[in-house]
Protein backbone atom coordinates (compact mmCIF):
# COMPACT_ATOMS: atom_id res chain seq x y z
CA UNK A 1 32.71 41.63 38.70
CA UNK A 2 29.75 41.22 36.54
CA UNK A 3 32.40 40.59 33.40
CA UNK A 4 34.65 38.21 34.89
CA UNK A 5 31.37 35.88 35.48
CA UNK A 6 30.23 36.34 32.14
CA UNK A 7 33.55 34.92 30.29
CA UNK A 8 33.25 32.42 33.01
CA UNK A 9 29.98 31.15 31.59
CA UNK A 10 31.01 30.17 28.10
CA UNK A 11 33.38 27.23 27.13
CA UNK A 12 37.26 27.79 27.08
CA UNK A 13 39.14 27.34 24.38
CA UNK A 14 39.92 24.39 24.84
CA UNK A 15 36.70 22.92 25.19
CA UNK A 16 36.03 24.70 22.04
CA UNK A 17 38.67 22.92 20.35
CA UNK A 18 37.76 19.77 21.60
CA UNK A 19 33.91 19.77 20.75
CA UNK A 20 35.00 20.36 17.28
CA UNK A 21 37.74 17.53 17.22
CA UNK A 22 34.56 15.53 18.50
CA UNK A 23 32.50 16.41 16.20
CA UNK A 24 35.42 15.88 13.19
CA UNK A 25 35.97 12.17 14.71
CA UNK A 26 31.99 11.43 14.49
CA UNK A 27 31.50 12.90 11.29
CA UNK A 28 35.35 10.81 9.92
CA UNK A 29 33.54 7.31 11.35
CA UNK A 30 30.14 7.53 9.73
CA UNK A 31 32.06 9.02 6.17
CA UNK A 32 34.53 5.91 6.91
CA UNK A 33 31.10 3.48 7.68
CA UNK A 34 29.75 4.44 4.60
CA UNK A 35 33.16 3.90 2.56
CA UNK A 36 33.86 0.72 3.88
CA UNK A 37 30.27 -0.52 2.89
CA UNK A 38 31.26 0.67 -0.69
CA UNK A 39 34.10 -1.82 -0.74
CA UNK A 40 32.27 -4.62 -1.19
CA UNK A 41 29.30 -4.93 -3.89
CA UNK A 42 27.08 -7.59 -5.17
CA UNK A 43 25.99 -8.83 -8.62
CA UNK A 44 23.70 -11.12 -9.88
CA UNK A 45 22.77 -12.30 -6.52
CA UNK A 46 20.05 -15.35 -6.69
CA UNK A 47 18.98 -18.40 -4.42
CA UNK A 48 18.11 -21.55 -5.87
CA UNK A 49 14.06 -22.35 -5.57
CA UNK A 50 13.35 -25.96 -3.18
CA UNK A 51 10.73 -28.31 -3.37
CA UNK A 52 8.27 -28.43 -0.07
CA UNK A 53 9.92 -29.39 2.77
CA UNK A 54 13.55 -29.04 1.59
CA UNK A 55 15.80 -27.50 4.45
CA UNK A 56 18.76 -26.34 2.04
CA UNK A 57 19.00 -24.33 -1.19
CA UNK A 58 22.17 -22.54 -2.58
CA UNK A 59 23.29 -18.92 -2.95
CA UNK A 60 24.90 -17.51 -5.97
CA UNK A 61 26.18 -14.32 -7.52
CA UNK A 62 29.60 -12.30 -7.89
CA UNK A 63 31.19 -10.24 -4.76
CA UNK A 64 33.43 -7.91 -6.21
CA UNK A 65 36.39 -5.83 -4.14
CA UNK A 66 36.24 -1.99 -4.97
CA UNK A 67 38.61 -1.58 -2.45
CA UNK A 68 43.04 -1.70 -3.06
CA UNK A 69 43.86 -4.02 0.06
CA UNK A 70 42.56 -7.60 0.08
CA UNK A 71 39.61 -8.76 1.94
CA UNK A 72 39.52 -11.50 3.68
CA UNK A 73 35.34 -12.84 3.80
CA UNK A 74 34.85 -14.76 6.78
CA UNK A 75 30.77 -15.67 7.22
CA UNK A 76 28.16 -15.36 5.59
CA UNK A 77 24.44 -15.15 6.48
CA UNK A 78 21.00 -14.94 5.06
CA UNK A 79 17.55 -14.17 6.62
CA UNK A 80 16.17 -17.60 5.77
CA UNK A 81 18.64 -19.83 7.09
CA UNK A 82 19.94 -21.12 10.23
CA UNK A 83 23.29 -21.48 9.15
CA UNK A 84 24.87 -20.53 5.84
CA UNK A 85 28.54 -21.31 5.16
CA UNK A 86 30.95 -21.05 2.09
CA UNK A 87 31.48 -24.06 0.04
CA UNK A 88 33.71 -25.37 -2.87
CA UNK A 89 33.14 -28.57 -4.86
CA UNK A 90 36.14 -30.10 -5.47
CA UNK A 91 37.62 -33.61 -7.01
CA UNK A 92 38.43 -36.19 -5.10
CA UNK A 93 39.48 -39.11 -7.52
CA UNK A 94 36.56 -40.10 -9.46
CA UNK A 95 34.26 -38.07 -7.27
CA UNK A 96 33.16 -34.50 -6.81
CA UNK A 97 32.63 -33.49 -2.87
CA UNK A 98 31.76 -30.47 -0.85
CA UNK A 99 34.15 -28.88 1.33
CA UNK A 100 33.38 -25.78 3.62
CA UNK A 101 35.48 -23.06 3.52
CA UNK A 102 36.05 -20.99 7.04
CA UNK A 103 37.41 -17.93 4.68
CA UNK A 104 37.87 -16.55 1.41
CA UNK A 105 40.17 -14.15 0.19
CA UNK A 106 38.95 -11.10 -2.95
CA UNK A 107 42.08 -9.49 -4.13
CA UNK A 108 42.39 -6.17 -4.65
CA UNK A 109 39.69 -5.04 -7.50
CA UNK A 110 39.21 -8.79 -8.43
CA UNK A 111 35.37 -10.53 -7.96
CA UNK A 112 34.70 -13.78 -6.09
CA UNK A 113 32.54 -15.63 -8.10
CA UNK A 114 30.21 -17.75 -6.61
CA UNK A 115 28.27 -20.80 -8.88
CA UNK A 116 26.68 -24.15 -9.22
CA UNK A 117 29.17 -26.55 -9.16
CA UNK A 118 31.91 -24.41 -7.46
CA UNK A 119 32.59 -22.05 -5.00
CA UNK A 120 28.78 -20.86 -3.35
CA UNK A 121 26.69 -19.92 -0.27
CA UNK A 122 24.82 -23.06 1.09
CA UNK A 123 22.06 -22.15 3.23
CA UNK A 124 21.35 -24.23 6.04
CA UNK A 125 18.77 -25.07 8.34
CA UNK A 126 15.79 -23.63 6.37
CA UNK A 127 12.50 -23.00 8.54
CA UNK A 128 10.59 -21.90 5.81
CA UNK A 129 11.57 -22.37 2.32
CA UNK A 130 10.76 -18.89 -0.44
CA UNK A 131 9.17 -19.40 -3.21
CA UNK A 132 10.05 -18.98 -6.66
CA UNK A 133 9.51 -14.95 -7.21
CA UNK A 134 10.57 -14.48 -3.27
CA UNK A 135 13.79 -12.16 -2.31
CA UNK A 136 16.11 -13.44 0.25
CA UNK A 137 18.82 -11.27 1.90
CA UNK A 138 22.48 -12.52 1.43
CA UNK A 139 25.24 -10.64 3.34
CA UNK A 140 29.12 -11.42 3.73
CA UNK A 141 30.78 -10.35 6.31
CA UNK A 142 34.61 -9.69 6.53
CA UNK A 143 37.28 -10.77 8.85
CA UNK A 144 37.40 -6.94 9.94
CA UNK A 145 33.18 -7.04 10.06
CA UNK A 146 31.92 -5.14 7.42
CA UNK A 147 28.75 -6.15 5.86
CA UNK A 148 27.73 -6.30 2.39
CA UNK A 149 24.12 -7.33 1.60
CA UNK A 150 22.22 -7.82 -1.34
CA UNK A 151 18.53 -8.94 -1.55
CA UNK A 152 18.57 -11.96 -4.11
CA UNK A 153 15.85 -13.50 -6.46
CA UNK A 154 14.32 -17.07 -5.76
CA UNK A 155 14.89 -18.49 -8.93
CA UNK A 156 14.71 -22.30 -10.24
CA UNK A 157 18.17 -21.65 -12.28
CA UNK A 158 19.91 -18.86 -13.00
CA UNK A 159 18.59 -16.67 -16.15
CA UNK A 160 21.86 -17.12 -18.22
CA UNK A 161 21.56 -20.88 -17.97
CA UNK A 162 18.15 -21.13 -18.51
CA UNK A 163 19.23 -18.73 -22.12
CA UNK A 164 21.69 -21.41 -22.92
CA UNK A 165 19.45 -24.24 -22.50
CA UNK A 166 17.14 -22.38 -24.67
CA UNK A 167 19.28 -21.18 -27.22
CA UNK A 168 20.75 -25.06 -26.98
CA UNK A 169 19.76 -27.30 -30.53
């Protein structure tokens, strides 16, 4: 009698099997997290500096796509800002005008590149406006929500333009 309750006590089998199919599925979604946070990288991240009591500065940088399927960035936030949203100066007859973008697709291995005068991150709504020096953290998020987050300098201009204007006769 004594060994019949004793097999009794431990798992089956099957519950064997499926605590380790478990534990395979946990262990595949933080290794697919992680991957999926790869996809995505900044470079040369940077916010434009504001004088006192400005509300709105700018967001640079390059996002590039590690990934081979094309993501499609949706919104984009920052730790400053009430609001930040994806803009794009374009012409409009003699004028230049801002027009928001709801989303952006990166190609396949190809980098969005984000600058004064073109496609970049306005940042809305600003309680509290950094200082030159500061960091400010700049994510975009993906239609399929992952994040990808980059702390960027406060900077008056960015460095290569301030090496052409110096470099400039």
């Amino acid at each position: 009698m004594t060994p019949a309750k004793f097999r009794q006590s431990f798992p089956s089998h099957r519950i064997c099997h499926a605590l380790t199919a478990l534990a395979c599925l946990i262990s595949a979604s933080f290794s697919l997290t992680s991957d999926a946070e790869e996809l995505l990288h900044w470079k040369d991240t940077w916010v434009r500096s504001m004088p006192p009591g400005a509300q709105v500065s700018a967001a640079y940088g390059m996002l590039m796509n590690h990934s081979d399927t094309t993501v499609t960035l949706s919104t984009v936030s920052s730790d400053i800002s009430g609001a930040a949203e994806i803009h794009e100066v374009i012409a409009d007859g003699g004028q230049r005008r801002m027009v928001r973008l709801t989303s952006i697709d990166i190609a396949p291995h190809e980098t969005l590149v984000l600058e004064s005068g073109s496609r970049h991150i306005m940042l809305l709504d600003i309680a509290a406006p950094p200082v030159e020096g500061d960091f400010v953290e700049i994510c975009a998020i993906t239609a399929a929500g992952t994040r990808a987050c980059d702390q960027a300098p406060v900077k008056r201009q960015n460095t290569a333009q301030q090496d052409t204007y110096t470099n400039h006769h």
